[in-house]
Protein backbone atom coordinates (compact mmCIF):
# COMPACT_ATOMS: atom_id res chain seq x y z
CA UNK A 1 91.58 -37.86 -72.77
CA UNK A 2 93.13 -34.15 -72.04
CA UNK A 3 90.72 -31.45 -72.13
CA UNK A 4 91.03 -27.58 -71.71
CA UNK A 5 88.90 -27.13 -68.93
CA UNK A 6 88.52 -23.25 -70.00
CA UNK A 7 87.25 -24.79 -72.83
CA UNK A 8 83.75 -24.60 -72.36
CA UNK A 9 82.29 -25.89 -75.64
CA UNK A 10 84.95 -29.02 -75.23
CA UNK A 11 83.45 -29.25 -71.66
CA UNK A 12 79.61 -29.43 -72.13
CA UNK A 13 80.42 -31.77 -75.31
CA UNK A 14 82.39 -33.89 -72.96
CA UNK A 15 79.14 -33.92 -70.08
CA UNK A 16 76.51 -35.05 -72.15
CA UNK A 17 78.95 -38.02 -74.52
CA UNK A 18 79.51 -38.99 -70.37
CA UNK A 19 75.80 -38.82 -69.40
CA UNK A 20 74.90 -40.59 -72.39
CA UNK A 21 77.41 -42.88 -72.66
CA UNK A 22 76.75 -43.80 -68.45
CA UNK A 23 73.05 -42.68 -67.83
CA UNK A 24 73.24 -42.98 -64.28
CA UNK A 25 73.01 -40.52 -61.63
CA UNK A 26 71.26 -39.36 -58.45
CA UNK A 27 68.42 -36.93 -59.02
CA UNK A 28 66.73 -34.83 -56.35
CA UNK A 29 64.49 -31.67 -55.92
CA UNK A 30 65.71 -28.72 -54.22
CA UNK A 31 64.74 -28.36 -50.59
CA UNK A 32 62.43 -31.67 -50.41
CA UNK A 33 62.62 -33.29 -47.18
CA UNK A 34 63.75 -36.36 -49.27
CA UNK A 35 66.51 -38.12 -50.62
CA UNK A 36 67.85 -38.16 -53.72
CA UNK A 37 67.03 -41.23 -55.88
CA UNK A 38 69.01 -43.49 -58.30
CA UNK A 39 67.70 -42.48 -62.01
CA UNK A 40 68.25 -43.46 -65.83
CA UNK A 41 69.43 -40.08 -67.58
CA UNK A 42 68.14 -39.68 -71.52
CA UNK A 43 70.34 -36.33 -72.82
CA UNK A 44 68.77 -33.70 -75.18
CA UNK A 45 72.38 -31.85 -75.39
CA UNK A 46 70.94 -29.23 -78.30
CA UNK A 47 68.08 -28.24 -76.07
CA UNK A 48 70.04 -28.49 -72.88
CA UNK A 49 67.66 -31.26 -71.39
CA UNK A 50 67.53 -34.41 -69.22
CA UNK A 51 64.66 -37.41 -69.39
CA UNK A 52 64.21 -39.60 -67.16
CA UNK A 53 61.15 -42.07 -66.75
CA UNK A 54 59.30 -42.11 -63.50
CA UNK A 55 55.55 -42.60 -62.27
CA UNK A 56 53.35 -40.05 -61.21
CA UNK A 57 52.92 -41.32 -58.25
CA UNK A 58 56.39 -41.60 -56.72
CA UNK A 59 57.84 -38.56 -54.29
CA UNK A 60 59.56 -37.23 -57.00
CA UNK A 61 56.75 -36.80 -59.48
CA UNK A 62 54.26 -35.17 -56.97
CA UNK A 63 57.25 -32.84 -55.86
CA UNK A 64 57.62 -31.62 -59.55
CA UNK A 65 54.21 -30.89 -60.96
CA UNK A 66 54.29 -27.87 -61.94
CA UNK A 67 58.06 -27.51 -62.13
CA UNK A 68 60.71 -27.20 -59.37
CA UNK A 69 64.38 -26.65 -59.10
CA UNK A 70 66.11 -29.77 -58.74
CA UNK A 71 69.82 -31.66 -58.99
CA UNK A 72 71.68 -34.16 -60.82
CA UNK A 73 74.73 -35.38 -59.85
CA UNK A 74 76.74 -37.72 -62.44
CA UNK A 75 79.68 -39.58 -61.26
CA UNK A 76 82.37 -41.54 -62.83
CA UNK A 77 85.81 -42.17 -62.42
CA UNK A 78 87.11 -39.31 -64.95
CA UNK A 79 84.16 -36.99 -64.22
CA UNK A 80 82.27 -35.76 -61.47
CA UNK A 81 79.07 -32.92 -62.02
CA UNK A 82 76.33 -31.77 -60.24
CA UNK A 83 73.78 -30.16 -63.09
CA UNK A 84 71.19 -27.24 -61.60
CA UNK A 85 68.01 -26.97 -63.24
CA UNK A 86 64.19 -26.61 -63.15
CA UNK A 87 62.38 -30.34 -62.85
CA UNK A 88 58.95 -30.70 -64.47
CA UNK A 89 56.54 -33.46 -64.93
CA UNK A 90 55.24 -34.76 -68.73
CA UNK A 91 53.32 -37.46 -69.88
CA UNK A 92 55.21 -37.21 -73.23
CA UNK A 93 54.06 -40.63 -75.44
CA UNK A 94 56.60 -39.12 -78.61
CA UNK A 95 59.32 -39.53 -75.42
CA UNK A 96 58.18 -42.20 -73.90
CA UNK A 97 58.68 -44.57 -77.54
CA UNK A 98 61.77 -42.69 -78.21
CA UNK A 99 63.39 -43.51 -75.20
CA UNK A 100 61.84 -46.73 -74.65
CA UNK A 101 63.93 -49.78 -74.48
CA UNK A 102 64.48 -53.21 -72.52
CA UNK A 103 65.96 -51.78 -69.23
CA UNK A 104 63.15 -49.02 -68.74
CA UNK A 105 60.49 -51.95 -69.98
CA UNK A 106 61.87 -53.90 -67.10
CA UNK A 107 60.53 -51.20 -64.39
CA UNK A 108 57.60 -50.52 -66.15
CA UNK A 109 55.56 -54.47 -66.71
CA UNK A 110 52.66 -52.58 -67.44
CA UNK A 111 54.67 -51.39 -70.48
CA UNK A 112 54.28 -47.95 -72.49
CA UNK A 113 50.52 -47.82 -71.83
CA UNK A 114 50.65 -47.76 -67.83
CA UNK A 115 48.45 -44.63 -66.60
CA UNK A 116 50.92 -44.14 -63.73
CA UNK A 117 54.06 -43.85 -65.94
CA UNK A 118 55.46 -40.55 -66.87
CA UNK A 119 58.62 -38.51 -67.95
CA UNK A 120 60.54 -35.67 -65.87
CA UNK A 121 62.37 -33.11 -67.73
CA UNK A 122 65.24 -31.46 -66.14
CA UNK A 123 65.99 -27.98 -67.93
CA UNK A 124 69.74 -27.49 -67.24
CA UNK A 125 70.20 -23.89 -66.27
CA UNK A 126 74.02 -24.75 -65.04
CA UNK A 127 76.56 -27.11 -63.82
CA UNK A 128 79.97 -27.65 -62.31
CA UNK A 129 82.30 -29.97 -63.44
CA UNK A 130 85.22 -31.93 -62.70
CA UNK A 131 87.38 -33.57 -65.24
CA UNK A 132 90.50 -35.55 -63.87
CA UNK A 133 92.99 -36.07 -66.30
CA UNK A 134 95.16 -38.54 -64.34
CA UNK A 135 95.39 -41.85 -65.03
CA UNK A 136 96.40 -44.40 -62.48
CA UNK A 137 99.95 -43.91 -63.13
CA UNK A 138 100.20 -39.96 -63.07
CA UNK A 139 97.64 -40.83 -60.22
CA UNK A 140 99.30 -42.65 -58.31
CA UNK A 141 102.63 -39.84 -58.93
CA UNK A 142 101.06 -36.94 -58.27
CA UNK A 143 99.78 -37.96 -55.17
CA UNK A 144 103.26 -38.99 -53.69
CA UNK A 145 104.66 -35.76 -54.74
CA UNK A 146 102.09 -33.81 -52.91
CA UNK A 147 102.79 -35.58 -50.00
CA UNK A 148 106.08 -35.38 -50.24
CA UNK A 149 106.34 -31.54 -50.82
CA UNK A 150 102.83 -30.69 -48.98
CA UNK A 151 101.17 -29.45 -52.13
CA UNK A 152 97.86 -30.38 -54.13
CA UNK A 153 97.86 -32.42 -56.57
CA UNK A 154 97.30 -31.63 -60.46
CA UNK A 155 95.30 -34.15 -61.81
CA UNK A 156 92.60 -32.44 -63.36
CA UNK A 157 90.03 -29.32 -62.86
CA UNK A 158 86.87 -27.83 -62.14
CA UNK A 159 84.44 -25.80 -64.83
CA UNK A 160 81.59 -24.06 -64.60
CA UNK A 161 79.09 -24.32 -67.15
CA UNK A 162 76.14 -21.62 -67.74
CA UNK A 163 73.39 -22.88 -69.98
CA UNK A 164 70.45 -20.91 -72.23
């Protein structure tokens, strides 16, 4: 699908239908001595948020009490982002039963009710994003023509995105 990557209303819409659609992505805070970690991605695109389920007790949660800025990076093969934002820690139940199904029930056998289990809320504050528009074809193309006349390839772009 061809998008205007100046477009920046086409290019948020396009993020979060690929978050949602996907879900998965690596999630870390901002100068932690830790890794990044593997996490389910819920989308709030009208209020510019990101849910994901965790427990209290993991080194995420205790890194984000009170609120911390934080990363997500979404990949996939059309779209690449890494979202900035401020990560904070809520024991939401309305969330929790909204976003509640068999794959989250699966980490959680103590089910809805477990003490330990709790939501983090990513505010997005801004992202970059790139969109290839290439498929394997024009791929596979524009890649022999930049080798052959030692220039980049066009097969997509790069937006920034600037939420609130």
């Amino acid at each position: 699908m061809s998008i205007d990557m100046t477009d920046r209303t086409a290019v948020e819409r396009r993020l979060w239908e690929e978050i949602e659609r996907h879900q998965i992505g690596m999630l870390g805070v901002v100068g932690a001595q830790s890794h990044m970690q593997p996490m389910t991605a819920f989308v709030e695109p009208d209020r510019e948020q990101i849910w994901f389920f965790t427990r209290a007790d993991t080194d995420l949660a205790r890194h984000v009490v009170t609120g911390h800025p934080a990363m997500f990076v979404f990949q996939q093969r059309e779209m690449q982002a890494c979202i900035f934002g401020e990560l904070t820690r809520h024991h939401d139940p309305a969330r929790i039963a909204k976003y509640w199904n068999a794959v989250v029930a699966a980490w959680y056998p103590q089910g809805k009710d477990d003490p330990r289990l709790t939501m983090l809320q990513l505010e997005c504050m801004d992202a970059e994003v790139w969109i290839s528009q290439a498929g394997p074809m024009k791929f596979a193309w524009e890649i022999a023509k930049a080798n052959a006349t030692k220039h980049e390839p066009h097969i997509g772009g790069k937006a920034n995105l600037h939420f609130h």
